[in-house]
PDB file of N, CA and C in Angstrom:
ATOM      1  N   UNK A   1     113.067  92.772 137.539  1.00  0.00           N
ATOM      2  CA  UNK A   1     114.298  92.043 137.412  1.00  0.00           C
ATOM      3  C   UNK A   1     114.314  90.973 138.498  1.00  0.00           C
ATOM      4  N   UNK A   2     114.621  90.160 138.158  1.00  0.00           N
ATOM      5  CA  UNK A   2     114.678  88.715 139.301  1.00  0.00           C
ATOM      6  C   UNK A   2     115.820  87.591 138.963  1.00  0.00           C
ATOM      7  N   UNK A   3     116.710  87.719 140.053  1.00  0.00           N
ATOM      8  CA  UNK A   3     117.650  87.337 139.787  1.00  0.00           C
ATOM      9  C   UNK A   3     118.046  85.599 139.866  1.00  0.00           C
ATOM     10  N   UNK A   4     118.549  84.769 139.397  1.00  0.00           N
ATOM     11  CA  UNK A   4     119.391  83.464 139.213  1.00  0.00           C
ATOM     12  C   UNK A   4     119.796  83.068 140.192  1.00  0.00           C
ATOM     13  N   UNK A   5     119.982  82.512 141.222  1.00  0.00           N
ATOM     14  CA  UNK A   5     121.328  82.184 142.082  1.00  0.00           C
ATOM     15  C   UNK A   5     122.292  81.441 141.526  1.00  0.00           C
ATOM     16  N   UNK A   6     123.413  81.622 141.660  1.00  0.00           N
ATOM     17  CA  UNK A   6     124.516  80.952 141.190  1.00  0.00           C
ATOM     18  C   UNK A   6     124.309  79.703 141.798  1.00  0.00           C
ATOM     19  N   UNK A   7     123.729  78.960 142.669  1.00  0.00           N
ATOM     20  CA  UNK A   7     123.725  77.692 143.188  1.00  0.00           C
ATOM     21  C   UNK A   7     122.718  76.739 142.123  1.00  0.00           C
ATOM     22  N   UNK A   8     122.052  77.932 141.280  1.00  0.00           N
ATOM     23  CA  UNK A   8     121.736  76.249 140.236  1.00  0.00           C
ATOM     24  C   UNK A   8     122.659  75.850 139.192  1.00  0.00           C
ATOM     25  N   UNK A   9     123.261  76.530 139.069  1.00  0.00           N
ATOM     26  CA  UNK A   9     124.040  76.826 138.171  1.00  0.00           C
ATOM     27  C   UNK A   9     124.048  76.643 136.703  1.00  0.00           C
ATOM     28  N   UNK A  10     124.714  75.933 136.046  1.00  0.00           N
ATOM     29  CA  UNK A  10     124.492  75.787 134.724  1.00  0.00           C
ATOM     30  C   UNK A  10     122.829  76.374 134.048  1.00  0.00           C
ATOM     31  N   UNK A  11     122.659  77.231 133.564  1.00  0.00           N
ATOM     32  CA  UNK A  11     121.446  77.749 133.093  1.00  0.00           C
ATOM     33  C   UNK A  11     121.353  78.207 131.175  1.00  0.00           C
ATOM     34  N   UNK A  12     119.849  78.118 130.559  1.00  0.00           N
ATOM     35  CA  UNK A  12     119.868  78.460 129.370  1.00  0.00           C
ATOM     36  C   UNK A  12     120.001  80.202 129.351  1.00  0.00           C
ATOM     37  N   UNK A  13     119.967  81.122 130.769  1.00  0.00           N
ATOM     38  CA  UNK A  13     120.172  82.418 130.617  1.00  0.00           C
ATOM     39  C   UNK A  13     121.575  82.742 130.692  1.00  0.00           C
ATOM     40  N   UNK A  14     122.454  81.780 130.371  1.00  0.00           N
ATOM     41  CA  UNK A  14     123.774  82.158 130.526  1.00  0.00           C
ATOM     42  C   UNK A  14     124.295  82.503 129.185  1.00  0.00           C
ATOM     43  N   UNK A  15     123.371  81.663 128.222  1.00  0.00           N
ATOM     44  CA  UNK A  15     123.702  82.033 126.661  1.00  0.00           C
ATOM     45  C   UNK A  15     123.683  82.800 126.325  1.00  0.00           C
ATOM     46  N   UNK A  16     123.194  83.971 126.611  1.00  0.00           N
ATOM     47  CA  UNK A  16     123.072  85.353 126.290  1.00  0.00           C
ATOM     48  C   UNK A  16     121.822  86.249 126.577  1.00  0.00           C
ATOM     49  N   UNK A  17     122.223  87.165 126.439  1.00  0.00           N
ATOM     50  CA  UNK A  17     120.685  88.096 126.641  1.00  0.00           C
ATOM     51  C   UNK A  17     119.535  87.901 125.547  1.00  0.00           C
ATOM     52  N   UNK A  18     118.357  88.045 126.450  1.00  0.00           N
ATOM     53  CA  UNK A  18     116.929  87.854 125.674  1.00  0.00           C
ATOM     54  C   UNK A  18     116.071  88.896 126.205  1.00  0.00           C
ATOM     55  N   UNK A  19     115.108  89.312 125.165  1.00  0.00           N
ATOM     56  CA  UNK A  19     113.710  90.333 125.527  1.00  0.00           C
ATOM     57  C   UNK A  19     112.635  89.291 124.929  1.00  0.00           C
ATOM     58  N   UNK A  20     111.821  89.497 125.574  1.00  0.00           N
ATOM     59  CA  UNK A  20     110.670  89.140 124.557  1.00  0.00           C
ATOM     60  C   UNK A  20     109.206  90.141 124.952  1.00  0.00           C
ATOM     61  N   UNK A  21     108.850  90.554 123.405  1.00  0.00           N
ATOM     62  CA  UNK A  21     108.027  91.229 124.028  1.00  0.00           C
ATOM     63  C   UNK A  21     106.831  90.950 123.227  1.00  0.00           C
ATOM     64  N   UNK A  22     105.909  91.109 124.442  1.00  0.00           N
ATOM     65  CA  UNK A  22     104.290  90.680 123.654  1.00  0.00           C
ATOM     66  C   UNK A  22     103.307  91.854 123.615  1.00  0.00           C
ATOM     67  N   UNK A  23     102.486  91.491 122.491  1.00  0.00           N
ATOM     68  CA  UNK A  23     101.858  93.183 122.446  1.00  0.00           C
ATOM     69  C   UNK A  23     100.665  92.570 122.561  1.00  0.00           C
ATOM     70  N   UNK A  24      99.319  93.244 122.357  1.00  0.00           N
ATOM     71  CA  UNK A  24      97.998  92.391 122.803  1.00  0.00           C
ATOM     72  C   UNK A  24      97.433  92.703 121.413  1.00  0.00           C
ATOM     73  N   UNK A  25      97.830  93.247 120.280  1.00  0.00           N
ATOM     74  CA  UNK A  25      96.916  93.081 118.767  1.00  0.00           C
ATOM     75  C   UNK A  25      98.200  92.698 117.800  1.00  0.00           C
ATOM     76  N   UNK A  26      99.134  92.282 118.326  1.00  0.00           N
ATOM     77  CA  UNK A  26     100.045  91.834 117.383  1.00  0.00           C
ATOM     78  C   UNK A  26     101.276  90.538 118.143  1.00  0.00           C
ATOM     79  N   UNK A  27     101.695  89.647 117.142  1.00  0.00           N
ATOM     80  CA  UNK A  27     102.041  88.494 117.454  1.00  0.00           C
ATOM     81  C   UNK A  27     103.698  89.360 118.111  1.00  0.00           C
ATOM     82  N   UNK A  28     104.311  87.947 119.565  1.00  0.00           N
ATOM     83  CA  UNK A  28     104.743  88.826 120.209  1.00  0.00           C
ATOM     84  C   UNK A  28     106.156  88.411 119.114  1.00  0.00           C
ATOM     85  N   UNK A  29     107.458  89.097 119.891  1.00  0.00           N
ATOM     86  CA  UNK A  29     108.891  88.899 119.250  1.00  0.00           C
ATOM     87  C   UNK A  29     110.106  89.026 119.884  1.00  0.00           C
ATOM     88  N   UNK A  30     111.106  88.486 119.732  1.00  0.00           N
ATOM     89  CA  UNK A  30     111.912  88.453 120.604  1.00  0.00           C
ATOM     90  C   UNK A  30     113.528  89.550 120.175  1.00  0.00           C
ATOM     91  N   UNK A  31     114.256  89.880 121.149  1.00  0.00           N
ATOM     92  CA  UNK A  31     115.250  90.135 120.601  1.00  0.00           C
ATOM     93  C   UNK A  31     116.309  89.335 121.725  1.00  0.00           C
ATOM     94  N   UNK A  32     117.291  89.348 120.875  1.00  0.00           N
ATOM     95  CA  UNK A  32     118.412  87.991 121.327  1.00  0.00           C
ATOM     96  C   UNK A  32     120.067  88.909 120.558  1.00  0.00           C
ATOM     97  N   UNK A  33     120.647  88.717 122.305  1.00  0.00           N
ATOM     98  CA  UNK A  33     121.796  89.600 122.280  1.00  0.00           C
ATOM     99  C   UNK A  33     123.050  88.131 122.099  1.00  0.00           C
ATOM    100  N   UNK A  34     123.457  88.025 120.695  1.00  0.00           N
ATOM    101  CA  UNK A  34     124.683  87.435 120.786  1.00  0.00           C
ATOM    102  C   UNK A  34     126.021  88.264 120.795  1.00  0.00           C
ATOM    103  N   UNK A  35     127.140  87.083 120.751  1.00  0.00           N
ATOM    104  CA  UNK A  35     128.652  87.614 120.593  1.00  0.00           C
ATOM    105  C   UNK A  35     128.564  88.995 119.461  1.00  0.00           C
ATOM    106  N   UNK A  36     128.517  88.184 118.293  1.00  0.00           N
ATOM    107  CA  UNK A  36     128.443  88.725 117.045  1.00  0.00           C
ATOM    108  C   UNK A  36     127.511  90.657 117.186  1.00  0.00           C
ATOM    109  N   UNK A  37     126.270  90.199 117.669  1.00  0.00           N
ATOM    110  CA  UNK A  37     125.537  91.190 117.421  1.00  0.00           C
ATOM    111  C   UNK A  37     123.845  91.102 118.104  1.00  0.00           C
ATOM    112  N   UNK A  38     123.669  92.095 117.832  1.00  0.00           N
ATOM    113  CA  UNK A  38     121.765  91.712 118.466  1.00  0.00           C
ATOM    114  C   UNK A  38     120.708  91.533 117.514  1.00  0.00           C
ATOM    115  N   UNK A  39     119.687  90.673 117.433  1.00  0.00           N
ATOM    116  CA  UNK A  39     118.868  90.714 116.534  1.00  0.00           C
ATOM    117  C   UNK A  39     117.595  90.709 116.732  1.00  0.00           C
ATOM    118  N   UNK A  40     116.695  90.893 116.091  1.00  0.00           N
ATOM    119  CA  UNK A  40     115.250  90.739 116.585  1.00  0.00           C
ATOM    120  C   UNK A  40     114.550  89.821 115.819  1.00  0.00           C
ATOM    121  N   UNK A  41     113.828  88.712 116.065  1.00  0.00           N
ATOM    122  CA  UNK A  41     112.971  87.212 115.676  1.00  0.00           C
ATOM    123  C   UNK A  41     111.770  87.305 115.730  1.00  0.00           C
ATOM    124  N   UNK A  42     111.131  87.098 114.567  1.00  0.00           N
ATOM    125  CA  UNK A  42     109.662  87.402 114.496  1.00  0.00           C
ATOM    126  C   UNK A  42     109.222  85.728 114.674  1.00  0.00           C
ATOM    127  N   UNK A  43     110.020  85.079 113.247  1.00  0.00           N
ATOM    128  CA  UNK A  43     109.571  83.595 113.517  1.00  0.00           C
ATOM    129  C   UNK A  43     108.940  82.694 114.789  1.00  0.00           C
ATOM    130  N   UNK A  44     107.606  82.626 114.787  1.00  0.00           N
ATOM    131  CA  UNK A  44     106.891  82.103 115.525  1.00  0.00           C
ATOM    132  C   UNK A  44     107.798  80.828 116.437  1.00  0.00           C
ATOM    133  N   UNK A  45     107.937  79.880 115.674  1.00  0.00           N
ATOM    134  CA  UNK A  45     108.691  78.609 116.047  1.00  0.00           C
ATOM    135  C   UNK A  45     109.964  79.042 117.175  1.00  0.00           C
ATOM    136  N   UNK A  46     111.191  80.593 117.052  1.00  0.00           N
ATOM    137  CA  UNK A  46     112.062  80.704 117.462  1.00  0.00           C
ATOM    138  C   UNK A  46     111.047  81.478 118.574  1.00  0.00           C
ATOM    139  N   UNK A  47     110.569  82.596 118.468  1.00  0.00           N
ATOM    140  CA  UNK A  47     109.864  83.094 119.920  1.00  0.00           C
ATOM    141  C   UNK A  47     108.852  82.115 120.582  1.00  0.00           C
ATOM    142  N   UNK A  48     108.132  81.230 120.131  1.00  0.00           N
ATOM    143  CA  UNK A  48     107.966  79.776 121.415  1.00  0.00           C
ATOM    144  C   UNK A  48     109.023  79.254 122.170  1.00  0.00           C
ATOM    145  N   UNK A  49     110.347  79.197 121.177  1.00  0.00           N
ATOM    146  CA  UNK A  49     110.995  78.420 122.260  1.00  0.00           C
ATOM    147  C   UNK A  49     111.976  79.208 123.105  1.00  0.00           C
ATOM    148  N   UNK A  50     112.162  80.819 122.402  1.00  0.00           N
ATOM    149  CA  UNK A  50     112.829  81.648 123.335  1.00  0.00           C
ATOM    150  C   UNK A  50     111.716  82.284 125.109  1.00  0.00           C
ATOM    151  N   UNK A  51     110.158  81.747 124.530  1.00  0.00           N
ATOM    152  CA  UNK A  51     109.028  82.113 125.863  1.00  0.00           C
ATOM    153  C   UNK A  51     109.552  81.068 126.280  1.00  0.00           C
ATOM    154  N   UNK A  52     109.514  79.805 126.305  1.00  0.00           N
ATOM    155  CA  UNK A  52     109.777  78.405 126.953  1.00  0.00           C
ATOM    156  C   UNK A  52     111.231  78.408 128.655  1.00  0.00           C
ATOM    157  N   UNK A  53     112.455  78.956 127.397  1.00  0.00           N
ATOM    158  CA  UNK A  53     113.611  79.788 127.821  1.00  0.00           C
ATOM    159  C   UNK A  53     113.665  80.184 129.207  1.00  0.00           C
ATOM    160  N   UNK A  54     112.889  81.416 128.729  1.00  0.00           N
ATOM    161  CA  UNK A  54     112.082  82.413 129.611  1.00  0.00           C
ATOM    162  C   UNK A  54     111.405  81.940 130.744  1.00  0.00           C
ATOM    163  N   UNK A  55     110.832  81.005 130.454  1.00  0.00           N
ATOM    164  CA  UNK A  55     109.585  80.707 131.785  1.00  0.00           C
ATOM    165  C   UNK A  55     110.488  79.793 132.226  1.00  0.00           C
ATOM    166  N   UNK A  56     111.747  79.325 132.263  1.00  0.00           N
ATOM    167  CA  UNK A  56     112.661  78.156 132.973  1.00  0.00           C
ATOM    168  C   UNK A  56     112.987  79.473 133.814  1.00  0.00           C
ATOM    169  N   UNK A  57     113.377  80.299 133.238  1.00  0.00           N
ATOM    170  CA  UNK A  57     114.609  81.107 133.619  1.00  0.00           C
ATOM    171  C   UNK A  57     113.745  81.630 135.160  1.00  0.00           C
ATOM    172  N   UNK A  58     112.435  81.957 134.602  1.00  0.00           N
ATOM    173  CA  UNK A  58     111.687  82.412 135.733  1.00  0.00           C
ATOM    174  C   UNK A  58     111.474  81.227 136.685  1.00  0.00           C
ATOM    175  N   UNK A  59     111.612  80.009 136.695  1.00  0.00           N
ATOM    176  CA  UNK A  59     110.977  79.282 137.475  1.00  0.00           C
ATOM    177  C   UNK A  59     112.366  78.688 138.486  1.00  0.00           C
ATOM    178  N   UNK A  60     113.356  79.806 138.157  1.00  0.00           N
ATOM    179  CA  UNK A  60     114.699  79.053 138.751  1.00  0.00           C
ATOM    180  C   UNK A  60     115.078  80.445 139.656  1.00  0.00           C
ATOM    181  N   UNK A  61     114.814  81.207 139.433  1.00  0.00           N
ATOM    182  CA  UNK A  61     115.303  82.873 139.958  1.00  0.00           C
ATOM    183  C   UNK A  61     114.201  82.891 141.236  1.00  0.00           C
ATOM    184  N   UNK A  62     114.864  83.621 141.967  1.00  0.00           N
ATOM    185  CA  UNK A  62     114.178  84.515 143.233  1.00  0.00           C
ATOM    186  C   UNK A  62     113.148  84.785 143.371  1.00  0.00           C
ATOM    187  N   UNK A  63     112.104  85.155 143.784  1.00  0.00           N
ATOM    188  CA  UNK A  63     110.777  86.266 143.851  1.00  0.00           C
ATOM    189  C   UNK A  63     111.780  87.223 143.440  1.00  0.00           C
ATOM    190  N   UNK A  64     110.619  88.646 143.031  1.00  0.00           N
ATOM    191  CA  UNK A  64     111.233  89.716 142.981  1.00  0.00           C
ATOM    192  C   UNK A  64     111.628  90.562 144.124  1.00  0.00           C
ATOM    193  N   UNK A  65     110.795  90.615 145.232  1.00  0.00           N
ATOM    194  CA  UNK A  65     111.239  91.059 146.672  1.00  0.00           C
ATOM    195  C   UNK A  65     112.544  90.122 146.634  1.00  0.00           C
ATOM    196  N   UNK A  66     112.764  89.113 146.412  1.00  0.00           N
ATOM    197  CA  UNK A  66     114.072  87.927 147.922  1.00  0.00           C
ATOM    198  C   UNK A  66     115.173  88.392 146.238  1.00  0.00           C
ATOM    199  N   UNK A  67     115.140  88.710 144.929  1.00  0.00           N
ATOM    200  CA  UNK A  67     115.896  89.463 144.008  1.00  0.00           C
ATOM    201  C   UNK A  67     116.297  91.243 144.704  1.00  0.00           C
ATOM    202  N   UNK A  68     115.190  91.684 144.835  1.00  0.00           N
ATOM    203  CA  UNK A  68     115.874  92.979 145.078  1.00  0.00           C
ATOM    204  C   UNK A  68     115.969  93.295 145.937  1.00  0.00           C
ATOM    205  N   UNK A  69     116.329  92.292 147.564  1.00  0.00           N
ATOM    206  CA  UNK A  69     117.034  92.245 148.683  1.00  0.00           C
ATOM    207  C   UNK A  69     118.217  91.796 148.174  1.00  0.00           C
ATOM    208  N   UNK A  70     118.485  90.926 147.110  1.00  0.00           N
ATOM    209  CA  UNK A  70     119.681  90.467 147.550  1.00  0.00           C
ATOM    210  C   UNK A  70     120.698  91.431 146.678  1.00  0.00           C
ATOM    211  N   UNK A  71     119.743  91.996 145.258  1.00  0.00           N
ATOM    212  CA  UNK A  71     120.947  93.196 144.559  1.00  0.00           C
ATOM    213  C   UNK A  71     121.359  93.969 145.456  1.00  0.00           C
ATOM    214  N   UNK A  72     120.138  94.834 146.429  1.00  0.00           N
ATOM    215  CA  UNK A  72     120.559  95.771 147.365  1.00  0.00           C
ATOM    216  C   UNK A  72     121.768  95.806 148.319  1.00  0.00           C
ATOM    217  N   UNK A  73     121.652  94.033 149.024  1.00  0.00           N
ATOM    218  CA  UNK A  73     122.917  93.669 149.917  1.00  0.00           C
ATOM    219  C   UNK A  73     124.051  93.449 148.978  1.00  0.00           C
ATOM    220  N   UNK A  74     124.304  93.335 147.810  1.00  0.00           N
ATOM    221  CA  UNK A  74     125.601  93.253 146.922  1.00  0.00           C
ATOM    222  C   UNK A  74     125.998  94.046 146.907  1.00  0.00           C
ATOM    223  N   UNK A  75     124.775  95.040 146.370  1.00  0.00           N
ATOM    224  CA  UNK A  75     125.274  96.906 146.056  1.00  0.00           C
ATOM    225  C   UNK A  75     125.673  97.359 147.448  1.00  0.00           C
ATOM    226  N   UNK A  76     125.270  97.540 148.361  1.00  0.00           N
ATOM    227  CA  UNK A  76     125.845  97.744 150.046  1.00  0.00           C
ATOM    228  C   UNK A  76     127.290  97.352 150.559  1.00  0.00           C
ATOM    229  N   UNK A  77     127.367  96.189 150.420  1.00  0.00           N
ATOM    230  CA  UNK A  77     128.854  95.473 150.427  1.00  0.00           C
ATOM    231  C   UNK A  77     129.433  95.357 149.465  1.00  0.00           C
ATOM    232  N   UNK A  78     129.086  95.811 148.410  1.00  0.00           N
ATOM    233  CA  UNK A  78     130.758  96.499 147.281  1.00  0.00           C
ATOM    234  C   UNK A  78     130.731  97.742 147.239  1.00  0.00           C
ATOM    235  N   UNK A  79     129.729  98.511 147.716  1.00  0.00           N
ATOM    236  CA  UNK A  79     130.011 100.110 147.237  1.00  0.00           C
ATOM    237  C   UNK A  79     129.981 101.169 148.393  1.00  0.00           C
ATOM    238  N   UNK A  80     129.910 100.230 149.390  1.00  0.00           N
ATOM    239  CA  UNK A  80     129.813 101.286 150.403  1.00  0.00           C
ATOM    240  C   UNK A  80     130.864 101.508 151.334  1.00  0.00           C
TER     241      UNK A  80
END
């Protein structure tokens, strides 16, 4: 898990939740959590551009260490 900072703000992971998952003998697929409901996308064309998504989302978020320092200090100072 690797988290966003709110200081970039406006982001395409705000639209909703996404998985994508890739298998190594079969083409990968996504599932995509809207309002309405959740669905799962085989269509090639929609899982390119939900990986695309994805690799923004990653290239804007934390490391995963400087992510799960900073959940830890949230979880510390609200729950303790």
């Amino acid at each position: 898990m690797q988290v966003v900072p709110f200081l970039v703000g406006a982001h395409p992971g705000m639209l909703g939740h996404l998985v994508v998952a890739g298998f190594d003998d079969l083409p990968s697929i996504v599932y995509l959590d809207t309002a309405a409901a959740g669905q799962i996308v085989e269509t090639p064309s929609v899982v390119d551009q939900v990986g695309l998504t994805w690799e923004a989302l990653r290239s804007e978020a934390l490391p995963r260490a400087a992510s799960r320092d900073l959940m830890a200090k949230i979880a510390e100072d609200r729950w303790t």
